[in-house]
C-alpha atoms as a PDB file:
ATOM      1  CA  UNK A   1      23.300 -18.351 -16.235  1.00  0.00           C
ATOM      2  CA  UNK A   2      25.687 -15.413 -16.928  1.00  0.00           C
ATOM      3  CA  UNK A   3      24.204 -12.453 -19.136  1.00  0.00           C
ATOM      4  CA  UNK A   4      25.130  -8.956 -19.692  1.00  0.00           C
ATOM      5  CA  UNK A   5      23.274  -6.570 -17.091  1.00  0.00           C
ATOM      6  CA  UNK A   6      20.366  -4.538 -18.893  1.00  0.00           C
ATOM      7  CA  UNK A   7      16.644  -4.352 -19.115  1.00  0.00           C
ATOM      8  CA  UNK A   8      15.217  -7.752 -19.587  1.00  0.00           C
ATOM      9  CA  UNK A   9      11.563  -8.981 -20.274  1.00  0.00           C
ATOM     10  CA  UNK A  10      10.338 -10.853 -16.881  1.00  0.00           C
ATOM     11  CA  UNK A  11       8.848 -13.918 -17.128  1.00  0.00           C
ATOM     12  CA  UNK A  12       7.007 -16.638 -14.071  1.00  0.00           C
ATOM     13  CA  UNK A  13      10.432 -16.834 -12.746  1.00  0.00           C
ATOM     14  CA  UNK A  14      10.564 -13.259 -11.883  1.00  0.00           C
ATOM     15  CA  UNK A  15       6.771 -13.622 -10.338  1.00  0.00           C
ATOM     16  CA  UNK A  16       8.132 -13.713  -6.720  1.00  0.00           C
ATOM     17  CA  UNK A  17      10.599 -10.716  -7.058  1.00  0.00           C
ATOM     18  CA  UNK A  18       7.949  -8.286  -8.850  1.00  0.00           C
ATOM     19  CA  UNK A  19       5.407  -9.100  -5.958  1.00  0.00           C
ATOM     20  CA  UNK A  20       7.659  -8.174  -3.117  1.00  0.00           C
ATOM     21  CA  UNK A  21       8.030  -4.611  -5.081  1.00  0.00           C
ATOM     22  CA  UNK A  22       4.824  -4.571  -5.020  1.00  0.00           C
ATOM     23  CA  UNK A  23       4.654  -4.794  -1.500  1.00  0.00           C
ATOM     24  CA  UNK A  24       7.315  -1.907  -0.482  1.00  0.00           C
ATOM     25  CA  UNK A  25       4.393   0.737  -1.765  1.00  0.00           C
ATOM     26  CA  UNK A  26       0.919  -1.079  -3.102  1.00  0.00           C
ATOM     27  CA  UNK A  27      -0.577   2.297  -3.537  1.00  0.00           C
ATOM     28  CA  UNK A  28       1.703   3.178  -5.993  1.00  0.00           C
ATOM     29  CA  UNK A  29       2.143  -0.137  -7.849  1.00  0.00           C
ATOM     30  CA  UNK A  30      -1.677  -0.372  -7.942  1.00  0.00           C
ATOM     31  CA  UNK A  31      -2.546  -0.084 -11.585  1.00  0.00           C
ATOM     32  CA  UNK A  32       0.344  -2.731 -12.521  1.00  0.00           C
ATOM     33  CA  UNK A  33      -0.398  -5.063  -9.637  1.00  0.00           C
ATOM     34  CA  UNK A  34      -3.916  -4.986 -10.894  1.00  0.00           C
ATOM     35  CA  UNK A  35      -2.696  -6.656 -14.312  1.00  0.00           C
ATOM     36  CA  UNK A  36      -0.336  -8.929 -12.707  1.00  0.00           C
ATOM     37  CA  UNK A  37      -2.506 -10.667 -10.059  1.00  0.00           C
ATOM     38  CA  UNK A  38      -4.801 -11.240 -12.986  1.00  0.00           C
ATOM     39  CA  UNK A  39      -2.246 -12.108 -15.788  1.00  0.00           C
ATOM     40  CA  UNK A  40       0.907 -13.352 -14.439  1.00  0.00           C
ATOM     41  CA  UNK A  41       3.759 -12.108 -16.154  1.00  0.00           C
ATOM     42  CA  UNK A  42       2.639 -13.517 -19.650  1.00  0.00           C
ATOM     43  CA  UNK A  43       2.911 -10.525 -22.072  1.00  0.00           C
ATOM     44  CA  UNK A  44       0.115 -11.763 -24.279  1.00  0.00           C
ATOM     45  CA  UNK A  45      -2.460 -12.474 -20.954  1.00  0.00           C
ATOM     46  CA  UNK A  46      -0.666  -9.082 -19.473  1.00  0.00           C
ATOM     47  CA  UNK A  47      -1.740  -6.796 -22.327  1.00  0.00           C
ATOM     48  CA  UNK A  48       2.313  -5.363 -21.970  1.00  0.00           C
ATOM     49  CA  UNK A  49       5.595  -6.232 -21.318  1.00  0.00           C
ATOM     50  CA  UNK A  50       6.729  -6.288 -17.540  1.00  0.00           C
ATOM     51  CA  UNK A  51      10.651  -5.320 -17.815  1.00  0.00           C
ATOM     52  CA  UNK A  52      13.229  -5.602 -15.171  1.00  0.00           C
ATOM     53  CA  UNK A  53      17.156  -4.147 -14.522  1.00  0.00           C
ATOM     54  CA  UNK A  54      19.386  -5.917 -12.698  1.00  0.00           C
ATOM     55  CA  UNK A  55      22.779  -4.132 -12.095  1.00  0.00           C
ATOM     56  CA  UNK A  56      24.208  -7.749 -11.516  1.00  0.00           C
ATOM     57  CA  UNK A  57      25.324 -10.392 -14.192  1.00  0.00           C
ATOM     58  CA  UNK A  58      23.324 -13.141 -12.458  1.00  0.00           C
ATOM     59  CA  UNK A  59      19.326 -13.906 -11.838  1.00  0.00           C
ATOM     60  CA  UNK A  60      18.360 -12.349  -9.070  1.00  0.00           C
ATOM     61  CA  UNK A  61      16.046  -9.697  -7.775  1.00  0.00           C
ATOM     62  CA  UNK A  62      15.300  -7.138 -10.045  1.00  0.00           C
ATOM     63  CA  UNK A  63      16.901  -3.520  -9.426  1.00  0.00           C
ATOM     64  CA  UNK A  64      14.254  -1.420 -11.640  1.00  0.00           C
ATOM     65  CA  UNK A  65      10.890  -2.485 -12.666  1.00  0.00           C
ATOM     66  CA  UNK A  66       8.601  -1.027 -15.361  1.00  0.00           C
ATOM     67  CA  UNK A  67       5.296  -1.865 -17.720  1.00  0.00           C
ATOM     68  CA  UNK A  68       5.226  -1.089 -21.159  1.00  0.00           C
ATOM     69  CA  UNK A  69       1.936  -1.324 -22.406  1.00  0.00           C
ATOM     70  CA  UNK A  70      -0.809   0.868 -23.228  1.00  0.00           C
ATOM     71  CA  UNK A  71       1.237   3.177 -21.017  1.00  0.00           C
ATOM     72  CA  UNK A  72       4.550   2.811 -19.582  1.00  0.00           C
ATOM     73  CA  UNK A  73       4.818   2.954 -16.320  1.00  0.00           C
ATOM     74  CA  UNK A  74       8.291   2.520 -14.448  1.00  0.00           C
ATOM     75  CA  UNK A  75       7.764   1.789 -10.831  1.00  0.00           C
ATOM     76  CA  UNK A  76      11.373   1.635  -9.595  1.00  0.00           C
ATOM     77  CA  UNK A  77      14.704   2.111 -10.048  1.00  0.00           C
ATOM     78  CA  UNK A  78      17.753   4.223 -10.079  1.00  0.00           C
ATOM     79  CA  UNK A  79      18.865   6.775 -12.678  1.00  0.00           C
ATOM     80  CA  UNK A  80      20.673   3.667 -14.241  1.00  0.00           C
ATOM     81  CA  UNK A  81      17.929   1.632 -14.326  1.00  0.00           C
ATOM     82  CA  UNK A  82      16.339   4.357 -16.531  1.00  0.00           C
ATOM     83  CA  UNK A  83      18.519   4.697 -18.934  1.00  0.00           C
ATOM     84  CA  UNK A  84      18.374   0.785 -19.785  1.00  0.00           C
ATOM     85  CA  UNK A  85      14.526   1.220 -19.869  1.00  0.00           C
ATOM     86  CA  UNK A  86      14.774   4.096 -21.886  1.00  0.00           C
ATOM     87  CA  UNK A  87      17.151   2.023 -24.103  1.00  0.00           C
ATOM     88  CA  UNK A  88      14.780  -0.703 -24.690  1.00  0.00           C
ATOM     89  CA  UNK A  89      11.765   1.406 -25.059  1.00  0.00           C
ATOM     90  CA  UNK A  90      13.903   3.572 -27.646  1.00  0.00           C
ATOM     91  CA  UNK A  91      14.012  -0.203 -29.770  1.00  0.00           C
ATOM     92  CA  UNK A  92      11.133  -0.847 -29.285  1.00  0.00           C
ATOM     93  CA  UNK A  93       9.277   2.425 -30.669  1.00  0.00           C
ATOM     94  CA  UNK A  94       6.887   4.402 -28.593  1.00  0.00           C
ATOM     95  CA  UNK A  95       3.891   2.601 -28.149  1.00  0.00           C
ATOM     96  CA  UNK A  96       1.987   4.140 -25.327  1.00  0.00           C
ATOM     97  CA  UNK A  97      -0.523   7.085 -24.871  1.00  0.00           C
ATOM     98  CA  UNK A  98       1.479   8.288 -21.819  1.00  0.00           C
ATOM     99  CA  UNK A  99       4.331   7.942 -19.230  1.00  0.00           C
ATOM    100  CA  UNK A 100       2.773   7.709 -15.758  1.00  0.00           C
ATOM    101  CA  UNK A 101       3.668   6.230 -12.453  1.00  0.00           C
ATOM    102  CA  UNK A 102       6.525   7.522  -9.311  1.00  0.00           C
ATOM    103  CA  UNK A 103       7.130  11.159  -9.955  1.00  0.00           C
ATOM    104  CA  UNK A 104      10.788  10.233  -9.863  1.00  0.00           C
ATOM    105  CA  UNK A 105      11.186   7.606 -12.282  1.00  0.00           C
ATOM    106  CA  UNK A 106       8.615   9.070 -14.430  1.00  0.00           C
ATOM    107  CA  UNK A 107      10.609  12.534 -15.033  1.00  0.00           C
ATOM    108  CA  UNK A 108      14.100  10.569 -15.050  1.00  0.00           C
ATOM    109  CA  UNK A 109      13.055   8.193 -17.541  1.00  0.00           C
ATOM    110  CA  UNK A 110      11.346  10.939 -19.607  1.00  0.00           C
ATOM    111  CA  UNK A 111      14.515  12.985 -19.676  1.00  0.00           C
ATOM    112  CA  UNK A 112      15.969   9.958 -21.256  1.00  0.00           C
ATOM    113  CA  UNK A 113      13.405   9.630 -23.818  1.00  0.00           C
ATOM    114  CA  UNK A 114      12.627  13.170 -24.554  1.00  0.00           C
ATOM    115  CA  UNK A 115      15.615  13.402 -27.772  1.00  0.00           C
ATOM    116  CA  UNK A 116      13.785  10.836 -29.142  1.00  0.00           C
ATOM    117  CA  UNK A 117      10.386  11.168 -28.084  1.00  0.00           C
ATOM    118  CA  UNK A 118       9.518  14.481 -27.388  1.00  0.00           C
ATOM    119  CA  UNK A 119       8.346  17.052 -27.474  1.00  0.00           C
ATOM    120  CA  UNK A 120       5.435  16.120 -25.305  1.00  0.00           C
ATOM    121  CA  UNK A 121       1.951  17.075 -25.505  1.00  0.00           C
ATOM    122  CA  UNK A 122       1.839  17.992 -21.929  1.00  0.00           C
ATOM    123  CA  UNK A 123       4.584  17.248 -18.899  1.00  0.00           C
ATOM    124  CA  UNK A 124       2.465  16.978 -15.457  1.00  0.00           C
ATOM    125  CA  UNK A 125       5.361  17.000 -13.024  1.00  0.00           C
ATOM    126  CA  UNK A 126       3.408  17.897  -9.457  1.00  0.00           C
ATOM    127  CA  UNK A 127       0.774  14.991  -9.664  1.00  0.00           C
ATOM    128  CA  UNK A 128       0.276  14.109  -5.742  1.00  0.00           C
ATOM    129  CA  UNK A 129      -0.581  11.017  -4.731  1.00  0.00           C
ATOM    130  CA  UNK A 130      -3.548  10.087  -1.835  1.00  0.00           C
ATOM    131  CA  UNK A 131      -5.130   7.470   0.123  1.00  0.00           C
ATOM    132  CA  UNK A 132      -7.439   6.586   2.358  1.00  0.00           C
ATOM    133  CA  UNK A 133      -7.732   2.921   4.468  1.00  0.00           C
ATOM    134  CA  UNK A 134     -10.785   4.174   6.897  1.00  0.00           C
ATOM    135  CA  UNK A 135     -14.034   4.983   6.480  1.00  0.00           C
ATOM    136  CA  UNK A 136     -14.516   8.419   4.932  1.00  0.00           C
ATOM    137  CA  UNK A 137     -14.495  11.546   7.186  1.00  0.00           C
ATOM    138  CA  UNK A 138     -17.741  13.116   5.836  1.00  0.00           C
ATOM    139  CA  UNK A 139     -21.002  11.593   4.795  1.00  0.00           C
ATOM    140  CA  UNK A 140     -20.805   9.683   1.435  1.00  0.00           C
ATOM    141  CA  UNK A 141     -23.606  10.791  -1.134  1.00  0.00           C
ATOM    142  CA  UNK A 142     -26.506   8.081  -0.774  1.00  0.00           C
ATOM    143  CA  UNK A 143     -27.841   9.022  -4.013  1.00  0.00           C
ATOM    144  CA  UNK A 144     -24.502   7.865  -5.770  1.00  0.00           C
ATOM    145  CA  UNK A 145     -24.571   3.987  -7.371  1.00  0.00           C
ATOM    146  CA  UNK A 146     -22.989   2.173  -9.633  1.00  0.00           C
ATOM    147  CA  UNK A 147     -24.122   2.637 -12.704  1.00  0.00           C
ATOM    148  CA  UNK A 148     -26.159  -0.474 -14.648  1.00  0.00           C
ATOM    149  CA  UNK A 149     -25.025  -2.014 -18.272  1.00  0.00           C
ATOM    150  CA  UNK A 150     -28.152  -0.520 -19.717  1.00  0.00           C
ATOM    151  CA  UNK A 151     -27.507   3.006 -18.442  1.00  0.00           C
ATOM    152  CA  UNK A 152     -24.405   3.120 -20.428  1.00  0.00           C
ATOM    153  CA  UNK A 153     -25.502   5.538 -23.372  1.00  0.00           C
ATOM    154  CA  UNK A 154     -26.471   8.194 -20.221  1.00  0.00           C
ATOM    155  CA  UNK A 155     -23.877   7.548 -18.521  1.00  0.00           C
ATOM    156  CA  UNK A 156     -21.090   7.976 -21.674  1.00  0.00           C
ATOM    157  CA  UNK A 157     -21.543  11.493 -22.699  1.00  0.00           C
ATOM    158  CA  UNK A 158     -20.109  12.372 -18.698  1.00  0.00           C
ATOM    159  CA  UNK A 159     -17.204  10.270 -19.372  1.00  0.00           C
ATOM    160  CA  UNK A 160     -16.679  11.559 -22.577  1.00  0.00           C
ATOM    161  CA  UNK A 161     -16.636  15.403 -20.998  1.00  0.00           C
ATOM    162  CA  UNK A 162     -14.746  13.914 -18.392  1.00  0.00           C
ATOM    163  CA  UNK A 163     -11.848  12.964 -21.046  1.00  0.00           C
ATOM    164  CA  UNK A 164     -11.624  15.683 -22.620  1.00  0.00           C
ATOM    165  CA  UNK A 165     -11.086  18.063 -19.713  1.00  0.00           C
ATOM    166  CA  UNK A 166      -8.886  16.130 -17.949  1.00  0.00           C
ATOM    167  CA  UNK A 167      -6.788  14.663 -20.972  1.00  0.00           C
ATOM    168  CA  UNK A 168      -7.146  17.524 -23.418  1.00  0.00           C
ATOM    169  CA  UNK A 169      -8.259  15.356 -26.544  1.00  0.00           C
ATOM    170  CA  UNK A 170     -11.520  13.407 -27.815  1.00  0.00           C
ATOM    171  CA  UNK A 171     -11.532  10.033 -27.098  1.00  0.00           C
ATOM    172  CA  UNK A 172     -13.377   9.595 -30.093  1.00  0.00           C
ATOM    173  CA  UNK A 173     -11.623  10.934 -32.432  1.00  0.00           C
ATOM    174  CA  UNK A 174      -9.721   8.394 -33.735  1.00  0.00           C
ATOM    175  CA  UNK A 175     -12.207   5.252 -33.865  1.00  0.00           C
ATOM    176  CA  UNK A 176     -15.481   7.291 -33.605  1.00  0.00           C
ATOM    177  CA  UNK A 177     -15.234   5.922 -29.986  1.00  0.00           C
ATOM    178  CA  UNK A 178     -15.625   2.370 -30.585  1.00  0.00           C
ATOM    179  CA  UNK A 179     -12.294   1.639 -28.354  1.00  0.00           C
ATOM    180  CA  UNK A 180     -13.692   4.224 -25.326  1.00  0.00           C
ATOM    181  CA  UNK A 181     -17.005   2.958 -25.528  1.00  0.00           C
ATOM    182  CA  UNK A 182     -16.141  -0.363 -24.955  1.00  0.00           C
ATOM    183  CA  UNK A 183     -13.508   0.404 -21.710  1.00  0.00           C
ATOM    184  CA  UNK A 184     -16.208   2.519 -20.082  1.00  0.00           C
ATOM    185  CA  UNK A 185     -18.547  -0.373 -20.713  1.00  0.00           C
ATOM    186  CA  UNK A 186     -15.865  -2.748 -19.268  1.00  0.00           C
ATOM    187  CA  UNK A 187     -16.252  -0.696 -16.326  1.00  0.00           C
ATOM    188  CA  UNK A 188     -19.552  -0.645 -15.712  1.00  0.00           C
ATOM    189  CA  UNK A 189     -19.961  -4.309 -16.403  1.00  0.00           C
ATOM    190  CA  UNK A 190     -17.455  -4.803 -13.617  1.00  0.00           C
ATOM    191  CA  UNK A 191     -19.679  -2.760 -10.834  1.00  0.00           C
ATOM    192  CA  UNK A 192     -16.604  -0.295 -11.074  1.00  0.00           C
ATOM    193  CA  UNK A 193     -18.158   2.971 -12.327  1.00  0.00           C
ATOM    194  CA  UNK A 194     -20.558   5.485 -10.282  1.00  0.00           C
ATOM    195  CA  UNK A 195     -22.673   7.773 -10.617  1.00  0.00           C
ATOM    196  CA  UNK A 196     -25.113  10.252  -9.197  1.00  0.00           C
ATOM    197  CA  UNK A 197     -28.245  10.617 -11.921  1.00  0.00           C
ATOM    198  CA  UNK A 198     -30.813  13.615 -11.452  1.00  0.00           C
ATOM    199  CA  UNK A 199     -33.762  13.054 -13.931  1.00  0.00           C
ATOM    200  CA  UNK A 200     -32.134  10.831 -15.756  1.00  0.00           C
ATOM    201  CA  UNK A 201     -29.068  12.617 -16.644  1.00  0.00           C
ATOM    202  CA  UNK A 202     -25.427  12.183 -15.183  1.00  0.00           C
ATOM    203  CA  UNK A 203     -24.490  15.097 -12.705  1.00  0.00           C
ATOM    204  CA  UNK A 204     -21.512  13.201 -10.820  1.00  0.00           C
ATOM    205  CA  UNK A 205     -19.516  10.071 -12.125  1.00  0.00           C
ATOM    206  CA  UNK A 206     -15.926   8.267 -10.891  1.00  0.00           C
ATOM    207  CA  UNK A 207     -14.924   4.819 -11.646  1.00  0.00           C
ATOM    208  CA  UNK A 208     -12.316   2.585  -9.550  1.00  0.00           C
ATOM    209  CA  UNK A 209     -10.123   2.446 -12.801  1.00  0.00           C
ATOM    210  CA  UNK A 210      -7.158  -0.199 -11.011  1.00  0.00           C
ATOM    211  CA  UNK A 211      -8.234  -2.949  -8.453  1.00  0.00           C
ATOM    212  CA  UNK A 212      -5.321  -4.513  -6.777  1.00  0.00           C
ATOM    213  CA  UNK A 213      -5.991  -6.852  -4.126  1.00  0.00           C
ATOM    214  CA  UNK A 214      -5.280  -4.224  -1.808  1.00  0.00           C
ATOM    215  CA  UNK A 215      -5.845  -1.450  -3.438  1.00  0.00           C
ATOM    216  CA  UNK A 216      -8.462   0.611  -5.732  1.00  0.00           C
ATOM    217  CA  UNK A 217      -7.855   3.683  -7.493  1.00  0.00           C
ATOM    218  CA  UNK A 218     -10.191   5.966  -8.260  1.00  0.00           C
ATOM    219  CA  UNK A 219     -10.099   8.108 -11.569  1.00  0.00           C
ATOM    220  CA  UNK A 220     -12.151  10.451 -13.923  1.00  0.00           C
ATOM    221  CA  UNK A 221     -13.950  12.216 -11.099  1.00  0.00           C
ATOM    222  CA  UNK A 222     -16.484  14.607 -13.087  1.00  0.00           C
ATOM    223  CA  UNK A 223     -19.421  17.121 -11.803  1.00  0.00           C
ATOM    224  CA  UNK A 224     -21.737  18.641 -14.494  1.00  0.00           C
ATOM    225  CA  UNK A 225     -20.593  21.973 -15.073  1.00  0.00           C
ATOM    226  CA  UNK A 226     -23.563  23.646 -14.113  1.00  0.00           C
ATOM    227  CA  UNK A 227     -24.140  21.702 -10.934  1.00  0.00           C
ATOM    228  CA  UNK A 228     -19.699  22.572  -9.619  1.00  0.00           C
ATOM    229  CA  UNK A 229     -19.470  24.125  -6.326  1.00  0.00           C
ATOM    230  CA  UNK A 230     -22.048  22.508  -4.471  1.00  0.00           C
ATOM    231  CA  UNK A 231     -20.151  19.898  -2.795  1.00  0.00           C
ATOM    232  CA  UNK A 232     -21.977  16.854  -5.009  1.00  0.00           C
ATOM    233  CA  UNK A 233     -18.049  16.084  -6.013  1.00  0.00           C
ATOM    234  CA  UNK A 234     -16.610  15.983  -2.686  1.00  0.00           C
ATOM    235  CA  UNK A 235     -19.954  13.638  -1.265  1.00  0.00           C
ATOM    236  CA  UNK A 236     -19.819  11.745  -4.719  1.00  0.00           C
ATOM    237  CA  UNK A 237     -16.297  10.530  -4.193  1.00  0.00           C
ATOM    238  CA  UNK A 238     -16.479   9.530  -0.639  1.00  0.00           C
ATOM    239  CA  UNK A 239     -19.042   7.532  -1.751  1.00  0.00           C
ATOM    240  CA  UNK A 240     -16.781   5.686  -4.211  1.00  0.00           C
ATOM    241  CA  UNK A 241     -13.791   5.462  -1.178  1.00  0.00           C
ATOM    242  CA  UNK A 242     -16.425   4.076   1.029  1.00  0.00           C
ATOM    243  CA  UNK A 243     -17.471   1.283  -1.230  1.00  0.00           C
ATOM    244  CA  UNK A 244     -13.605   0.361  -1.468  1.00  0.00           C
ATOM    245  CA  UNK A 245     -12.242   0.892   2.066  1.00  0.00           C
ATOM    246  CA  UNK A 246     -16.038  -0.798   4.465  1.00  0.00           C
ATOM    247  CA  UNK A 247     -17.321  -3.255   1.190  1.00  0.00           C
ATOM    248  CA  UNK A 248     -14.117  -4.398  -0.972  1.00  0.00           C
ATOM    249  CA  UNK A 249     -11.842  -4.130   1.976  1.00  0.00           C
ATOM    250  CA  UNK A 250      -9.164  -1.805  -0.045  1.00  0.00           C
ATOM    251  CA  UNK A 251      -7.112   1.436   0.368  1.00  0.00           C
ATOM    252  CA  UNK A 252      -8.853   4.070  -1.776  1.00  0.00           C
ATOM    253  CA  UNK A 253      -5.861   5.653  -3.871  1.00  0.00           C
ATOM    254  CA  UNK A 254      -5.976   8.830  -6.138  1.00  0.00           C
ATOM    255  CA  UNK A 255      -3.692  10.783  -8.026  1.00  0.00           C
ATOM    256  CA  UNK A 256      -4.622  14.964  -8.709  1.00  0.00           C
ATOM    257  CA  UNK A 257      -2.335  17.489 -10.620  1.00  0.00           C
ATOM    258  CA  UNK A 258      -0.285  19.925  -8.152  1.00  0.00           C
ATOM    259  CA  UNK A 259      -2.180  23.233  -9.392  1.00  0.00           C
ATOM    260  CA  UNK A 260      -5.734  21.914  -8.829  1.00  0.00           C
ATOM    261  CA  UNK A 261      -6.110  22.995  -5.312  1.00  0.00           C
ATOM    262  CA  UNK A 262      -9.491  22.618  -5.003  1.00  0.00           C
ATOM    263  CA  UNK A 263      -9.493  18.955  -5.677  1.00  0.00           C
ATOM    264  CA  UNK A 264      -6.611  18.381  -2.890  1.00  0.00           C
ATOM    265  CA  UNK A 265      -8.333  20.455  -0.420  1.00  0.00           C
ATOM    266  CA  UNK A 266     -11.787  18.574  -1.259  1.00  0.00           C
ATOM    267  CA  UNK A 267      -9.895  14.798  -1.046  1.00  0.00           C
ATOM    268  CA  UNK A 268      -8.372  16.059   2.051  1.00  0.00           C
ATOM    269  CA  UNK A 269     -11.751  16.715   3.690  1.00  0.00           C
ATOM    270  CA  UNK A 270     -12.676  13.274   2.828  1.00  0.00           C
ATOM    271  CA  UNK A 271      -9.742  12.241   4.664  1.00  0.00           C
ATOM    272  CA  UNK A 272      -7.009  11.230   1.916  1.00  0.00           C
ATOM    273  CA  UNK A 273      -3.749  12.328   2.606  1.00  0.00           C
ATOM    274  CA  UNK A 274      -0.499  12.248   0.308  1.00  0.00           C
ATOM    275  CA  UNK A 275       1.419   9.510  -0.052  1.00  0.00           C
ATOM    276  CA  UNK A 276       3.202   9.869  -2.765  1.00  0.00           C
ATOM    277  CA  UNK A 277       4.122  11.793  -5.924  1.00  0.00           C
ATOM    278  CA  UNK A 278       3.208  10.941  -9.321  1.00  0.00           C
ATOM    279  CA  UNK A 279       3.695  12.474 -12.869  1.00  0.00           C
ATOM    280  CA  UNK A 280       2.744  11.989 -16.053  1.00  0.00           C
ATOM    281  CA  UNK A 281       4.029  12.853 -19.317  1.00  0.00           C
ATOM    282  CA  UNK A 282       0.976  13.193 -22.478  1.00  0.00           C
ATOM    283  CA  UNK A 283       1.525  12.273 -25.751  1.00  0.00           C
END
């Protein structure tokens, strides 16, 4: 079936072709593969819209690949390919909290959009991207778990602080928190968030926000203020990369912003290295 060349919304048909980019770098793709082995391509089951470029006026594999969903997320493609995402996504209306994903594709596309859709609350270009696929290089903190269902009003003021440092605004602003609330619970009630607890408080937390079937990525490592420099971050999180790489049998991923050297050179220790480079643009 002839059609003009453009973005295009994927569908079952397209399953095969969006797995094998998958495959070329699963680290990257992680948080999208995550929705797709689950979902399929259905943008109702997906929670998004998976959209493809082909530079050909026939069916065949896709050229460029993005989500567009509670973030958009382009995973590949050429500067050409971004332009007819950008198109579409100019259409369509800015829907998403953020642009995140391939440094490359991220900061092409977003020079597309910016006219339209900028300024930006915050462009972070330098975002590197690690991994890990053996066992940790220093001894994981025994004392860190995952956290229970009923620990979840403990455990939320940490993620809360978490957000807000990393992000730069309130989660609960808008809904009083309803909408946070009930993703960190999601987490917890999948055995995906961690934490170290001292007396009954929070002093360490991370959650394995993506879970391909290959890979996990870990986000929203937080220390207690008062408890920073004492290596409880660096244990805590090799905690969290061995219960992906020896139990669930995954590459532990991560992504960390350029000028935060002390986070590199503490993921390093670990045993991560760079794989990649990611950005993200905040709205």
């Amino acid at each position: 079936m002839l059609r003009l060349s453009g973005a295009r919304v994927l569908d079952e048909r397209d399953l095969i072709d969006v797995r094998g980019v998958f495959e070329t770098d699963p680290v990257a793709a992680c948080m999208v593969a995550a929705r797709v082995e689950v979902a399929g391509l259905d943008p109702w089951r997906l929670g998004g819209e998976m959209w493809g470029s082909d530079s050909k006026p026939v069916r065949g594999k896709v050229d460029g690949l993005c989500f567009s969903g509670p973030n958009l997320i382009p995973l590949k493609g050429s500067a050409a390919a971004m332009r007819m995402f950008a198109d579409r996504a100019r259409r369509r209306g800015r829907m998403c909290s953020s642009l995140v994903g391939p440094a490359e594709q991220v900061l092409t596309l977003w020079d597309e959009l910016q006219p339209d859709w900028g300024p930006a609350r915050e462009v972070r270009a330098d975002q590197p991207l690690m991994a890990l696929s053996t066992a940790p290089k220093i001894t994981p903190d025994p004392m860190v778990r995952q956290v229970r269902p009923s620990e979840l009003n403990r455990y939320l003021p940490a993620a809360i602080s978490m957000f807000i440092e990393e992000v730069g605004i309130d989660p609960c602003a808008e809904d009083g928190g309803a909408g946070y609330r009930a993703r960190v619970s999601e987490l917890i009630a999948a055995g995906r968030a961690f934490a170290r607890f001292e007396h009954g408080e929070v002093v360490f937390k991370a959650e394995i926000g993506a879970m391909s079937s290959k890979v996990g990525q870990i986000q929203g490592v937080w220390v207690r203020p008062d408890r920073r420099g004492e290596g409880i971050g660096t244990a805590g999180t090799a905690a969290v990369a061995d219960r992906l790489t020896r139990v669930l049998n995954r590459t532990a991923s991560l992504y960390v912003n350029g000028y935060n050297h002390v986070a590199q050179a503490a993921y390093r220790r670990i045993g991560f290295e760079q794989v990649g480079q990611y950005a993200t643009v905040l709205f």
